[in-house]
PDB file of N, CA and C in Angstrom:
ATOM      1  N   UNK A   1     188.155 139.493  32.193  1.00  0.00           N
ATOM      2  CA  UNK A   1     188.378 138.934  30.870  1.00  0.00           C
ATOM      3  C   UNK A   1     189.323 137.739  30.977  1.00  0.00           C
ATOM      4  N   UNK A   2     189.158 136.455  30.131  1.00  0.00           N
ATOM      5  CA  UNK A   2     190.072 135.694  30.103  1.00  0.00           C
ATOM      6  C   UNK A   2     190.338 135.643  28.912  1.00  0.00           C
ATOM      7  N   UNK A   3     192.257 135.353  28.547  1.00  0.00           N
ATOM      8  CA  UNK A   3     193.076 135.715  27.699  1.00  0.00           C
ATOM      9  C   UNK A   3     193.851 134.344  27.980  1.00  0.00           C
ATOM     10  N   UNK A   4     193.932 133.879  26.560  1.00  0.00           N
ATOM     11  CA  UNK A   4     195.131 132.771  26.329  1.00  0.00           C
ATOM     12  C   UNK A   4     196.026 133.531  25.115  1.00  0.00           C
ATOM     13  N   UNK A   5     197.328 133.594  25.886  1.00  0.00           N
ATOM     14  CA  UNK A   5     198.672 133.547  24.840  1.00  0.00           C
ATOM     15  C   UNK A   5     199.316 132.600  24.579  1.00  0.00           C
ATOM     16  N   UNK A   6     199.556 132.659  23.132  1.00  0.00           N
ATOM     17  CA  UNK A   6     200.168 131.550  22.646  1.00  0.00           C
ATOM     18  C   UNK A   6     201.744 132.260  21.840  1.00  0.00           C
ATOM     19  N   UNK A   7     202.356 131.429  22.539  1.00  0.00           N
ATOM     20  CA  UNK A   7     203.599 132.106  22.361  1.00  0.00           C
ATOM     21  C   UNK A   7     205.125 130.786  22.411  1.00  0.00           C
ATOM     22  N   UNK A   8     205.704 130.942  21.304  1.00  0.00           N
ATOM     23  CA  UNK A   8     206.833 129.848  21.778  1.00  0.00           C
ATOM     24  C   UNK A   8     207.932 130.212  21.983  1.00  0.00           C
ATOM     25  N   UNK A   9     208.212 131.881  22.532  1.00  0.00           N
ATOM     26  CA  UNK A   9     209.197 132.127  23.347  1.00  0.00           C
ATOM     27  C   UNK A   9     208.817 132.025  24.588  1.00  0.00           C
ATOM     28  N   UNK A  10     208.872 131.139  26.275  1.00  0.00           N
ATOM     29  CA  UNK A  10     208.204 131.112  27.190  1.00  0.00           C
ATOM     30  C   UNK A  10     208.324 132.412  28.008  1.00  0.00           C
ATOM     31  N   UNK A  11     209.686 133.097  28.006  1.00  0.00           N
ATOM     32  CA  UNK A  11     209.950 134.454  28.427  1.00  0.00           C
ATOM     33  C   UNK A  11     208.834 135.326  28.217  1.00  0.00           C
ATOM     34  N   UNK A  12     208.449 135.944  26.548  1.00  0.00           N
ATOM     35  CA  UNK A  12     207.625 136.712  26.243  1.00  0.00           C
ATOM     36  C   UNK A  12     206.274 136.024  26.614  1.00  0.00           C
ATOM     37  N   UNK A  13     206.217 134.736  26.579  1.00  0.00           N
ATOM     38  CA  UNK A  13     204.657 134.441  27.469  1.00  0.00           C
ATOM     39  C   UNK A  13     204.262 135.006  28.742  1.00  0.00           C
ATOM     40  N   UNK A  14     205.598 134.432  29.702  1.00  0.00           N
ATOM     41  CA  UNK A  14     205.437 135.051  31.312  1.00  0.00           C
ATOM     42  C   UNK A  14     205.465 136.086  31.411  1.00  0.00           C
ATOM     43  N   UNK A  15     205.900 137.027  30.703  1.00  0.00           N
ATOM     44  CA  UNK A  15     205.702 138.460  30.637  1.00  0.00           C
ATOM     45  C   UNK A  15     204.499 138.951  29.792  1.00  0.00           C
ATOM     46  N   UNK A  16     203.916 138.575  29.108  1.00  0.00           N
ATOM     47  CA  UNK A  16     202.609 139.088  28.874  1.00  0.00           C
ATOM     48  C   UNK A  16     201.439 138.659  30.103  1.00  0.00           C
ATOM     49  N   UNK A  17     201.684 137.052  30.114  1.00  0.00           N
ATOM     50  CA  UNK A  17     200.581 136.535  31.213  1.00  0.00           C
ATOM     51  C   UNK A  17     200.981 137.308  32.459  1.00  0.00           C
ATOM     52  N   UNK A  18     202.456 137.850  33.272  1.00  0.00           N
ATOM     53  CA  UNK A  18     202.301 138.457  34.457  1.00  0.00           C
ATOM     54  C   UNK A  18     201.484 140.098  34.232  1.00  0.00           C
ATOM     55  N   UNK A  19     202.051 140.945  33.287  1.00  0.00           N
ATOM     56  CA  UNK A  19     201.166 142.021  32.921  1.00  0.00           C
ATOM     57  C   UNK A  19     199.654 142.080  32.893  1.00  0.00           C
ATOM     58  N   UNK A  20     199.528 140.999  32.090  1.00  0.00           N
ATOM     59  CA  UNK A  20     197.535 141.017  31.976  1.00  0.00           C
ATOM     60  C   UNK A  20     197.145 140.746  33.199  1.00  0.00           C
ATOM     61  N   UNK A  21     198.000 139.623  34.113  1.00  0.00           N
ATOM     62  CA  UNK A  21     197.091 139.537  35.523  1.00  0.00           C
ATOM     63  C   UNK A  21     197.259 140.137  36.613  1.00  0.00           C
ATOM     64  N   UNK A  22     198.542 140.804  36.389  1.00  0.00           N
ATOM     65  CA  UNK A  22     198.686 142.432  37.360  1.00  0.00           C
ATOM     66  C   UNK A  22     197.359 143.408  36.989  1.00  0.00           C
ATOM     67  N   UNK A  23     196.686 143.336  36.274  1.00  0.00           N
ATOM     68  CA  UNK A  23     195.748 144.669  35.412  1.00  0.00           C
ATOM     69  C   UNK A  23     194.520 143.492  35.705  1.00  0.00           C
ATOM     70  N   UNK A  24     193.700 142.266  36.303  1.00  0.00           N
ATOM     71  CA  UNK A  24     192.905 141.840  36.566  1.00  0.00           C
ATOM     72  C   UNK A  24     192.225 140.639  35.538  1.00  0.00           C
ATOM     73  N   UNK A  25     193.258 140.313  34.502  1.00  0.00           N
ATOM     74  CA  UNK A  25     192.912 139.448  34.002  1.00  0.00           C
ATOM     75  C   UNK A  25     193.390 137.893  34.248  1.00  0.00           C
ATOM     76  N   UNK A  26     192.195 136.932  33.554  1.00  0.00           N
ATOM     77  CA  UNK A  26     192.608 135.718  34.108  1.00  0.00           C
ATOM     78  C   UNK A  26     193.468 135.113  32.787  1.00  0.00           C
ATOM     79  N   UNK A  27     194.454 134.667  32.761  1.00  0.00           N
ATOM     80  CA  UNK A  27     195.535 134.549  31.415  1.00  0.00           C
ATOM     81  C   UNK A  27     195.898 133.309  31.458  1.00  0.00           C
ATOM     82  N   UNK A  28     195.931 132.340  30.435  1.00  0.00           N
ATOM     83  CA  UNK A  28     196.761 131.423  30.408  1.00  0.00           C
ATOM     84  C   UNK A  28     197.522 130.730  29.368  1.00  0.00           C
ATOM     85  N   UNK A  29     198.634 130.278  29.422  1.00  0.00           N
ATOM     86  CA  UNK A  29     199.824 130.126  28.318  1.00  0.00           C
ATOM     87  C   UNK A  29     199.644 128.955  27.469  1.00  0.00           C
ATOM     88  N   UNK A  30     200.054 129.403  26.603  1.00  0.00           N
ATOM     89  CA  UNK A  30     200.003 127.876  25.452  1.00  0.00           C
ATOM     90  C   UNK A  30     201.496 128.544  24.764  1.00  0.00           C
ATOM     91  N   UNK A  31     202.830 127.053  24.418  1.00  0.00           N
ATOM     92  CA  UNK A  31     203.774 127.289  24.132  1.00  0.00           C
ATOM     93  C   UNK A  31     204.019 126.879  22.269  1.00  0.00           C
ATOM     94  N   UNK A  32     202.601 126.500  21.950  1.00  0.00           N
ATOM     95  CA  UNK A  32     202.988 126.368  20.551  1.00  0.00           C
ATOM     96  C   UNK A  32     200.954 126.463  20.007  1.00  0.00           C
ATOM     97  N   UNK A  33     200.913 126.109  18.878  1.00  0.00           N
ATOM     98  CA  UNK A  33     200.047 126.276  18.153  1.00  0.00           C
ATOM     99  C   UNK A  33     199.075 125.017  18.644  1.00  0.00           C
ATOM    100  N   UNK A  34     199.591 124.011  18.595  1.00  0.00           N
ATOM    101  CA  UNK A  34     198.690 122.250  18.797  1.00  0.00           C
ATOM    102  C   UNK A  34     197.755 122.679  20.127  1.00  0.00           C
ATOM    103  N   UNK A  35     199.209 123.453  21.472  1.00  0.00           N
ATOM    104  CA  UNK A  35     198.474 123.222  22.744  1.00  0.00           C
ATOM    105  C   UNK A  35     197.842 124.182  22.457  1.00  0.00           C
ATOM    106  N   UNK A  36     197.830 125.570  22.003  1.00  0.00           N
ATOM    107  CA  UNK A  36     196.617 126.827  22.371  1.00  0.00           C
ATOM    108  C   UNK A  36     195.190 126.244  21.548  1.00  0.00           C
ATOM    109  N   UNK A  37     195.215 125.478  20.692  1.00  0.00           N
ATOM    110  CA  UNK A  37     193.761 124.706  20.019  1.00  0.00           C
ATOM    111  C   UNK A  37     193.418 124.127  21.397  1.00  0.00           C
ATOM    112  N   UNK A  38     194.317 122.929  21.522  1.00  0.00           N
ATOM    113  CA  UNK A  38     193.388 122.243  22.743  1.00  0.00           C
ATOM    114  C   UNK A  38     192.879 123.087  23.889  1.00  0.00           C
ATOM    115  N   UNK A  39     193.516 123.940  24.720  1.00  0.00           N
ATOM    116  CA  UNK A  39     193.191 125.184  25.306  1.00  0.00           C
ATOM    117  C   UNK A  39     192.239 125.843  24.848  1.00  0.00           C
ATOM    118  N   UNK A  40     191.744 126.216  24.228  1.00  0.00           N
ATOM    119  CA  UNK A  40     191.164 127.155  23.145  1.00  0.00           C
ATOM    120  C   UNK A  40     189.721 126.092  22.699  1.00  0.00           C
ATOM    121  N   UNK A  41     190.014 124.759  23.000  1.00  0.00           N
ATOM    122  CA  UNK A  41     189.018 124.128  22.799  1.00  0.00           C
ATOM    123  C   UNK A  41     187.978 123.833  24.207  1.00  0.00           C
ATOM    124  N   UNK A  42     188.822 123.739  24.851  1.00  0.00           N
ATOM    125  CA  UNK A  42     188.483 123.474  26.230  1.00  0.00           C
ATOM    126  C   UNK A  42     187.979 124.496  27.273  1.00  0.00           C
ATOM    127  N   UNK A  43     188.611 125.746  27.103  1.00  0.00           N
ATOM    128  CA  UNK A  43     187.680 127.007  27.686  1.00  0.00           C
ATOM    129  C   UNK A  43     187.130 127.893  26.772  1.00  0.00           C
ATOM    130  N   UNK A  44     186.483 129.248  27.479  1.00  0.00           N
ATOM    131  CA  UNK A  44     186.171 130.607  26.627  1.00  0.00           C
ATOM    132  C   UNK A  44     186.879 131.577  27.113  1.00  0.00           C
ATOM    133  N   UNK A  45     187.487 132.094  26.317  1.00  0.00           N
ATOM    134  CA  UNK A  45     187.971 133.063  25.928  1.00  0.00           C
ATOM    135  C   UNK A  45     187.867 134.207  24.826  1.00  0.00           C
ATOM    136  N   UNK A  46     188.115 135.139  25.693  1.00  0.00           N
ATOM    137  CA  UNK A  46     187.549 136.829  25.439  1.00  0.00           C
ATOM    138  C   UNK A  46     188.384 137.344  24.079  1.00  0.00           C
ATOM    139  N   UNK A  47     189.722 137.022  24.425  1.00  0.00           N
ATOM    140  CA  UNK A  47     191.039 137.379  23.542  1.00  0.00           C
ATOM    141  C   UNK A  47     192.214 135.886  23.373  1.00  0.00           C
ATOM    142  N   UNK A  48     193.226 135.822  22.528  1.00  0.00           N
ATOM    143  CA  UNK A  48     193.710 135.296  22.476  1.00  0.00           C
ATOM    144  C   UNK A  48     195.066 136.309  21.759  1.00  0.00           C
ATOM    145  N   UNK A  49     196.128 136.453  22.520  1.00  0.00           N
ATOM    146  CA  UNK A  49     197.258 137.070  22.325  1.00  0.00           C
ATOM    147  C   UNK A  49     198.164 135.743  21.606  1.00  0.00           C
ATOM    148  N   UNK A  50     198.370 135.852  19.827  1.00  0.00           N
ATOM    149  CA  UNK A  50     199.058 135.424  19.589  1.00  0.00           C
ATOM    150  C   UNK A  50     200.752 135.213  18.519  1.00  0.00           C
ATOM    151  N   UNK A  51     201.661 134.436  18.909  1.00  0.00           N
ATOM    152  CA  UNK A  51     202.714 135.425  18.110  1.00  0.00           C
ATOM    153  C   UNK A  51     202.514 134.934  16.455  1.00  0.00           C
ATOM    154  N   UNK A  52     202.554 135.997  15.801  1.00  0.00           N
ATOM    155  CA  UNK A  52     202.309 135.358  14.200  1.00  0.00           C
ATOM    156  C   UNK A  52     203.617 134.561  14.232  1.00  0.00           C
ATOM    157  N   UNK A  53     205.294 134.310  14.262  1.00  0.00           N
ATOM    158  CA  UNK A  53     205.716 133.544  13.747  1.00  0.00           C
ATOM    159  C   UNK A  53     205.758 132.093  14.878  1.00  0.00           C
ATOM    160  N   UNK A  54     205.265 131.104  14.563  1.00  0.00           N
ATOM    161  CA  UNK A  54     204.794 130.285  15.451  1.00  0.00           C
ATOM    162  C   UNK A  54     205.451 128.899  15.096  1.00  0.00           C
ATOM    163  N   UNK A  55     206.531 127.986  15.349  1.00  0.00           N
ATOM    164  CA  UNK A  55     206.885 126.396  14.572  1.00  0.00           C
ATOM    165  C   UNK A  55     205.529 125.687  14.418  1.00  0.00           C
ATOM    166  N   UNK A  56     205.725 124.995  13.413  1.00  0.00           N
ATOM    167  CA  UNK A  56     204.685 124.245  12.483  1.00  0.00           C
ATOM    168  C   UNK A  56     203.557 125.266  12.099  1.00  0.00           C
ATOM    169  N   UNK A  57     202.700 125.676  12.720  1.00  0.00           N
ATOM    170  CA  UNK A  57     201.815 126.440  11.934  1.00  0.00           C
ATOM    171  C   UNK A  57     202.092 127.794  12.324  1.00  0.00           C
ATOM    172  N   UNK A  58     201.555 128.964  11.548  1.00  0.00           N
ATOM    173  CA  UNK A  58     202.292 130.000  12.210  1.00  0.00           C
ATOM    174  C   UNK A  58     200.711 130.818  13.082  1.00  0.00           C
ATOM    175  N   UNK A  59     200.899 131.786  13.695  1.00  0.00           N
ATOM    176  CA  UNK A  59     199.967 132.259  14.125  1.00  0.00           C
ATOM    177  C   UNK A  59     199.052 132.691  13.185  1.00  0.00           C
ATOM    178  N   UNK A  60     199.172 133.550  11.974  1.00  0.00           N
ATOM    179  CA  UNK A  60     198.259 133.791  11.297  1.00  0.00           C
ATOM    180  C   UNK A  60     197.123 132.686  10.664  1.00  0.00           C
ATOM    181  N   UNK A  61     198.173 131.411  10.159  1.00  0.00           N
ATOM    182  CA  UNK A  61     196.933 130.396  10.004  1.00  0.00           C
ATOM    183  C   UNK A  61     195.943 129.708  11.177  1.00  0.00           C
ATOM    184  N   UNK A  62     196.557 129.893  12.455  1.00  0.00           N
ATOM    185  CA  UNK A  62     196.159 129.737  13.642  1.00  0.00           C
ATOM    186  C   UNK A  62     194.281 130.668  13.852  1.00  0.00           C
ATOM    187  N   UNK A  63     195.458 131.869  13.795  1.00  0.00           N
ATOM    188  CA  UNK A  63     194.466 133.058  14.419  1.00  0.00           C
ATOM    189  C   UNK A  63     192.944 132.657  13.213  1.00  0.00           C
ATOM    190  N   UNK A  64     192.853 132.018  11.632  1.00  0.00           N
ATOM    191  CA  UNK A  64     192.050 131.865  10.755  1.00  0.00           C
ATOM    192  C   UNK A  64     191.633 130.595  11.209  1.00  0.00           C
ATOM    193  N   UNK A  65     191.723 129.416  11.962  1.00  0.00           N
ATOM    194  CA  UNK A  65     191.502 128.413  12.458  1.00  0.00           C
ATOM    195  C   UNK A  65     190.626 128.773  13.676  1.00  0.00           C
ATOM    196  N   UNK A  66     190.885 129.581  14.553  1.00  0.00           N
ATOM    197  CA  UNK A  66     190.220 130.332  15.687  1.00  0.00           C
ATOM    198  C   UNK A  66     189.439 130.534  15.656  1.00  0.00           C
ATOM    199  N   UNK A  67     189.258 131.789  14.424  1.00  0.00           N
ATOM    200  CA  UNK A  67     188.145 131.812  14.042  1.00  0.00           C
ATOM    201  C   UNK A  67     186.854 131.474  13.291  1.00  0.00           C
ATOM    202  N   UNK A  68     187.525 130.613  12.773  1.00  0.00           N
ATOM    203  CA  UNK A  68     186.538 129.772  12.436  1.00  0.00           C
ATOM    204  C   UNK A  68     185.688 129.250  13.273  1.00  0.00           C
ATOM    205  N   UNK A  69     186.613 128.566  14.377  1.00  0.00           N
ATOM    206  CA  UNK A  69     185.926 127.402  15.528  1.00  0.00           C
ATOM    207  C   UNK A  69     185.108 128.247  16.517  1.00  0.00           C
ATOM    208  N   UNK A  70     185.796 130.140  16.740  1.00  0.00           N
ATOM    209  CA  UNK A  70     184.665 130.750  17.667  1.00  0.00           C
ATOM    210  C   UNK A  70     185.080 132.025  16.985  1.00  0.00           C
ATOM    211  N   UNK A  71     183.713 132.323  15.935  1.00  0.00           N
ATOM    212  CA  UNK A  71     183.652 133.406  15.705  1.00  0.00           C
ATOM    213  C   UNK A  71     183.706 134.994  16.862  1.00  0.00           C
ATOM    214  N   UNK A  72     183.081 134.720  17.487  1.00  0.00           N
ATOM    215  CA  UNK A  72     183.236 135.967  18.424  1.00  0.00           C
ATOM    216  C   UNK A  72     184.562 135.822  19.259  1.00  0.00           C
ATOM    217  N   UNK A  73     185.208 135.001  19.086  1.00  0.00           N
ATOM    218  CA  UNK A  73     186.511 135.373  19.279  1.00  0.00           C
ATOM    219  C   UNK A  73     187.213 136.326  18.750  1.00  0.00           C
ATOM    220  N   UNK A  74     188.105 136.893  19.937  1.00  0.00           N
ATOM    221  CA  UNK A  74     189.314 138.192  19.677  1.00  0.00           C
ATOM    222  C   UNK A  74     190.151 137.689  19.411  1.00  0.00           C
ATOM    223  N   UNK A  75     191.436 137.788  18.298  1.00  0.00           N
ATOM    224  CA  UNK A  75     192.729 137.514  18.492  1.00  0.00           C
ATOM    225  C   UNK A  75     193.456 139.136  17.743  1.00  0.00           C
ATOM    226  N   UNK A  76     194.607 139.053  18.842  1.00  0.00           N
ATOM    227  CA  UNK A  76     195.695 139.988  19.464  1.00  0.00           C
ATOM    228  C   UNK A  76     196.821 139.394  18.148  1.00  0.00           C
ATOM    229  N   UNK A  77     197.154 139.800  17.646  1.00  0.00           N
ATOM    230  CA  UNK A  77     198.766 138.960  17.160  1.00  0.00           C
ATOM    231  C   UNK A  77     199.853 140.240  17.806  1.00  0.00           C
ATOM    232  N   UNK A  78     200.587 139.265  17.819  1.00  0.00           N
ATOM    233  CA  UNK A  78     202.019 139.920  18.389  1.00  0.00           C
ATOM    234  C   UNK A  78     203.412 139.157  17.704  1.00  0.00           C
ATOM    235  N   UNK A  79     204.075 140.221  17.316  1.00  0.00           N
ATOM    236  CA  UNK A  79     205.124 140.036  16.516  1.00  0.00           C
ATOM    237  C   UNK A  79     206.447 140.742  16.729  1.00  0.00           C
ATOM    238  N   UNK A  80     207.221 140.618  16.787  1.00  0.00           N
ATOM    239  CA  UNK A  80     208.705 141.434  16.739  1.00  0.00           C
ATOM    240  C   UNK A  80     209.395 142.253  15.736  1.00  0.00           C
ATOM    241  N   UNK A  81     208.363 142.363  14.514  1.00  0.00           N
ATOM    242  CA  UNK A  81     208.555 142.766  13.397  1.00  0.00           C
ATOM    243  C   UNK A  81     207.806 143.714  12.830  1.00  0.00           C
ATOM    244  N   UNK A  82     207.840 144.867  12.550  1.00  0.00           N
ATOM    245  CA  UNK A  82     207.095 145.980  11.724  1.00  0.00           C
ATOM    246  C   UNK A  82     207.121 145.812  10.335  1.00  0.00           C
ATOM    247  N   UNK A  83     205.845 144.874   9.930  1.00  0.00           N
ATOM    248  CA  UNK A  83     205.818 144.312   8.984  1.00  0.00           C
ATOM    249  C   UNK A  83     204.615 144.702   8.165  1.00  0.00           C
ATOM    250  N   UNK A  84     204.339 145.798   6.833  1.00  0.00           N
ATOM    251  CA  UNK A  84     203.275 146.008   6.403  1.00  0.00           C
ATOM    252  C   UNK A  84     202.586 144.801   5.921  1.00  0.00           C
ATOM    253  N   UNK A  85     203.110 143.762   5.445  1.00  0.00           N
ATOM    254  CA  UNK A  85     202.789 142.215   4.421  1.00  0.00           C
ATOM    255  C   UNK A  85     202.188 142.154   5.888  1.00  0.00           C
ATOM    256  N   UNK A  86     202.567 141.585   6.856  1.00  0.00           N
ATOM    257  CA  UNK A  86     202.454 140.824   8.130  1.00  0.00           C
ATOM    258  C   UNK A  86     200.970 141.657   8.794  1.00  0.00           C
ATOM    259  N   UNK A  87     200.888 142.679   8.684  1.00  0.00           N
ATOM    260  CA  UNK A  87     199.688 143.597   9.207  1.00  0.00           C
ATOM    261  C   UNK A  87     198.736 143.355   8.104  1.00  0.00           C
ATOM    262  N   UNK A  88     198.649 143.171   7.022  1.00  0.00           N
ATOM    263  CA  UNK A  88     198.054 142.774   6.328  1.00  0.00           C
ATOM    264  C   UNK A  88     196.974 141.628   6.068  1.00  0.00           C
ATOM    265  N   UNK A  89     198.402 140.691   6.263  1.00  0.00           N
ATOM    266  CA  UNK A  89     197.676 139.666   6.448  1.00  0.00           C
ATOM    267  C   UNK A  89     197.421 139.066   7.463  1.00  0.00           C
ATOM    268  N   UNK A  90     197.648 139.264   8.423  1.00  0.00           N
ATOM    269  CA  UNK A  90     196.989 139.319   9.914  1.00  0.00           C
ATOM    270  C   UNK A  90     195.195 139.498   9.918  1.00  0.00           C
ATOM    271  N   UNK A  91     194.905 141.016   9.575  1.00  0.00           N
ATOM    272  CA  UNK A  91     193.666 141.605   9.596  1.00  0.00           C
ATOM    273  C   UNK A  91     192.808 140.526   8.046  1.00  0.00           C
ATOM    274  N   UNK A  92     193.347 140.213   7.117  1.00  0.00           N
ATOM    275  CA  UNK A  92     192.404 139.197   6.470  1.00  0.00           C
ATOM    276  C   UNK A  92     192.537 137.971   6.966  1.00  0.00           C
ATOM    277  N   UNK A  93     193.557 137.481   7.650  1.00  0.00           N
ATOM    278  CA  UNK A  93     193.322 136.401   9.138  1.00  0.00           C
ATOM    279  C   UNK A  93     192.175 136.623   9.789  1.00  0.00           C
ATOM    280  N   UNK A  94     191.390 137.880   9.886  1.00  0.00           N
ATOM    281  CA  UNK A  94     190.471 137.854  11.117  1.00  0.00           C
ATOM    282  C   UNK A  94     191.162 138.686  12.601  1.00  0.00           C
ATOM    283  N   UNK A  95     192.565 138.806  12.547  1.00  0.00           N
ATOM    284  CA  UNK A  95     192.918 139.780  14.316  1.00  0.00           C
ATOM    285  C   UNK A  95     192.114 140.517  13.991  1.00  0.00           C
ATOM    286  N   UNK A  96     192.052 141.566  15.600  1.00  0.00           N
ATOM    287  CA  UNK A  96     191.296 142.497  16.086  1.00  0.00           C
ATOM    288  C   UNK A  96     192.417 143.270  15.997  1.00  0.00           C
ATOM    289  N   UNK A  97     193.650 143.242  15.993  1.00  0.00           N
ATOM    290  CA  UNK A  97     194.731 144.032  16.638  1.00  0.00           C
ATOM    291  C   UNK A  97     196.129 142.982  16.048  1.00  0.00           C
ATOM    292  N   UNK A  98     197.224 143.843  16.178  1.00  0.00           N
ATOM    293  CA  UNK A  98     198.396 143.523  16.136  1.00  0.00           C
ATOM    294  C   UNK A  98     199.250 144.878  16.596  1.00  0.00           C
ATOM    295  N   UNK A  99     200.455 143.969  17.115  1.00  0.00           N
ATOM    296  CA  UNK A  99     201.070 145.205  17.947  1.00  0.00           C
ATOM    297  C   UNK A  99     202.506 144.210  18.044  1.00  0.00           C
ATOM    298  N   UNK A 100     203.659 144.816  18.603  1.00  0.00           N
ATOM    299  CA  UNK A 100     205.117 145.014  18.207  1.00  0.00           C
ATOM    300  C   UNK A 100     205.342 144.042  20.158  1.00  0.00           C
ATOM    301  N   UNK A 101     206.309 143.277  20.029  1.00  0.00           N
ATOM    302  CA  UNK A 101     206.323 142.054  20.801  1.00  0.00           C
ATOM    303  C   UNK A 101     206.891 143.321  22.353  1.00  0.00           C
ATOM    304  N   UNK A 102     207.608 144.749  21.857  1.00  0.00           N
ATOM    305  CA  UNK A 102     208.299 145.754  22.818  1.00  0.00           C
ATOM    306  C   UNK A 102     207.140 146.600  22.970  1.00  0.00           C
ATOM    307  N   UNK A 103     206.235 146.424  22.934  1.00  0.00           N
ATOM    308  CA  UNK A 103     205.360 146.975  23.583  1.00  0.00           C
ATOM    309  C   UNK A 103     204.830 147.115  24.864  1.00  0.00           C
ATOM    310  N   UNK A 104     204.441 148.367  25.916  1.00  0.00           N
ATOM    311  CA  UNK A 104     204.723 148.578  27.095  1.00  0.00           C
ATOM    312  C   UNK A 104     203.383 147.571  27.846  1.00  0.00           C
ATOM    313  N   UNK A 105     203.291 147.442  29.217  1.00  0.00           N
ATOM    314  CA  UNK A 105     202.963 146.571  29.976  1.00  0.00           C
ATOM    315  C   UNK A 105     201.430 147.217  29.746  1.00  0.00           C
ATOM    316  N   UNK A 106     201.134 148.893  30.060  1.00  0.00           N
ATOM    317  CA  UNK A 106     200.251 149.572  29.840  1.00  0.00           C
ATOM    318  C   UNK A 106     199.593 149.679  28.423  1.00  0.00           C
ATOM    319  N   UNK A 107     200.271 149.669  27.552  1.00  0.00           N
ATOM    320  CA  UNK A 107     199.708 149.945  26.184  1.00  0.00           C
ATOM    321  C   UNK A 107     199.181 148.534  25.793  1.00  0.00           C
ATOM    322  N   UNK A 108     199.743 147.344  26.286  1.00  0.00           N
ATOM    323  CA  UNK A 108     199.435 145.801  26.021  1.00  0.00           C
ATOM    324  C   UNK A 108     197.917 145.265  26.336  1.00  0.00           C
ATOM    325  N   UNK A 109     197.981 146.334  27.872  1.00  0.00           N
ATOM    326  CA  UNK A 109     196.616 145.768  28.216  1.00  0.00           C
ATOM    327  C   UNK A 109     195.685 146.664  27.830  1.00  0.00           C
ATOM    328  N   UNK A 110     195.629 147.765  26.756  1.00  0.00           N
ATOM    329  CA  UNK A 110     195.133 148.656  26.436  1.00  0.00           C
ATOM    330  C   UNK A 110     194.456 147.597  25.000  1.00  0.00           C
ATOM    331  N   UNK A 111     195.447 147.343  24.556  1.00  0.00           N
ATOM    332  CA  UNK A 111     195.899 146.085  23.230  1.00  0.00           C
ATOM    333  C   UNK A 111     194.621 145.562  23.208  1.00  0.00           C
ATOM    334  N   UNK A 112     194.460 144.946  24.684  1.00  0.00           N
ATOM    335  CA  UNK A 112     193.529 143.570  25.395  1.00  0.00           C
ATOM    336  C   UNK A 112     192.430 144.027  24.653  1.00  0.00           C
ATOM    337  N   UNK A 113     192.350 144.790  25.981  1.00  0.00           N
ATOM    338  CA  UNK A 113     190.787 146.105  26.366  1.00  0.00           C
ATOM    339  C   UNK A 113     190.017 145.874  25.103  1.00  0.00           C
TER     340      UNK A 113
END
């Protein structure tokens, strides 16, 4: 599977991208919203792990932009916040999933799956 995260903490990027490609996936980082489009324009991808609060656009309007451009696209949101509003509106965004940014290395790529 290939997986782009988009993430603008670079920490929580390298740690999702080293997890997914310890477990056999091919992963690659985008540090804000502009670069994961161009990324996102330029390959295919299976999933897209992204954080809903994002500078300039946030992930949720992202993840509705995504999908637009590739419907059979997956998007993952990931957040630091246990947020019913935020789960909400995530899933009428279009995610497949959302899950808590402390989530384990195993349960993440379960996330993927």
């Amino acid at each position: 599977m290939r997986v782009l995260v988009i993430d603008d903490e670079r920490k929580t990027g390298a740690y999702v991208k080293k997890g997914l490609e310890e477990s056999g996936f091919v992963v690659d980082v985008a540090n804000d919203g502009a670069e994961g489009l161009i990324l996102a324009s330029e390959a295919t991808y299976d999933v897209i792990v992204l954080d809903v609060m994002l500078p300039g656009k946030s992930g949720l309007e992202l993840c509705r932009e995504l999908r637009s451009m590739l419907p059979n696209l997956r998007c993952l949101m990931l957040t630091s916040y246990a947020d019913d509003e935020a789960l909400l509106d995530a899933i009428i965004a279009g995610a497949s999933g959302f899950v808590l940014k402390q989530i384990l290395g195993t349960d993440l790529v379960a996330a993927v799956r």
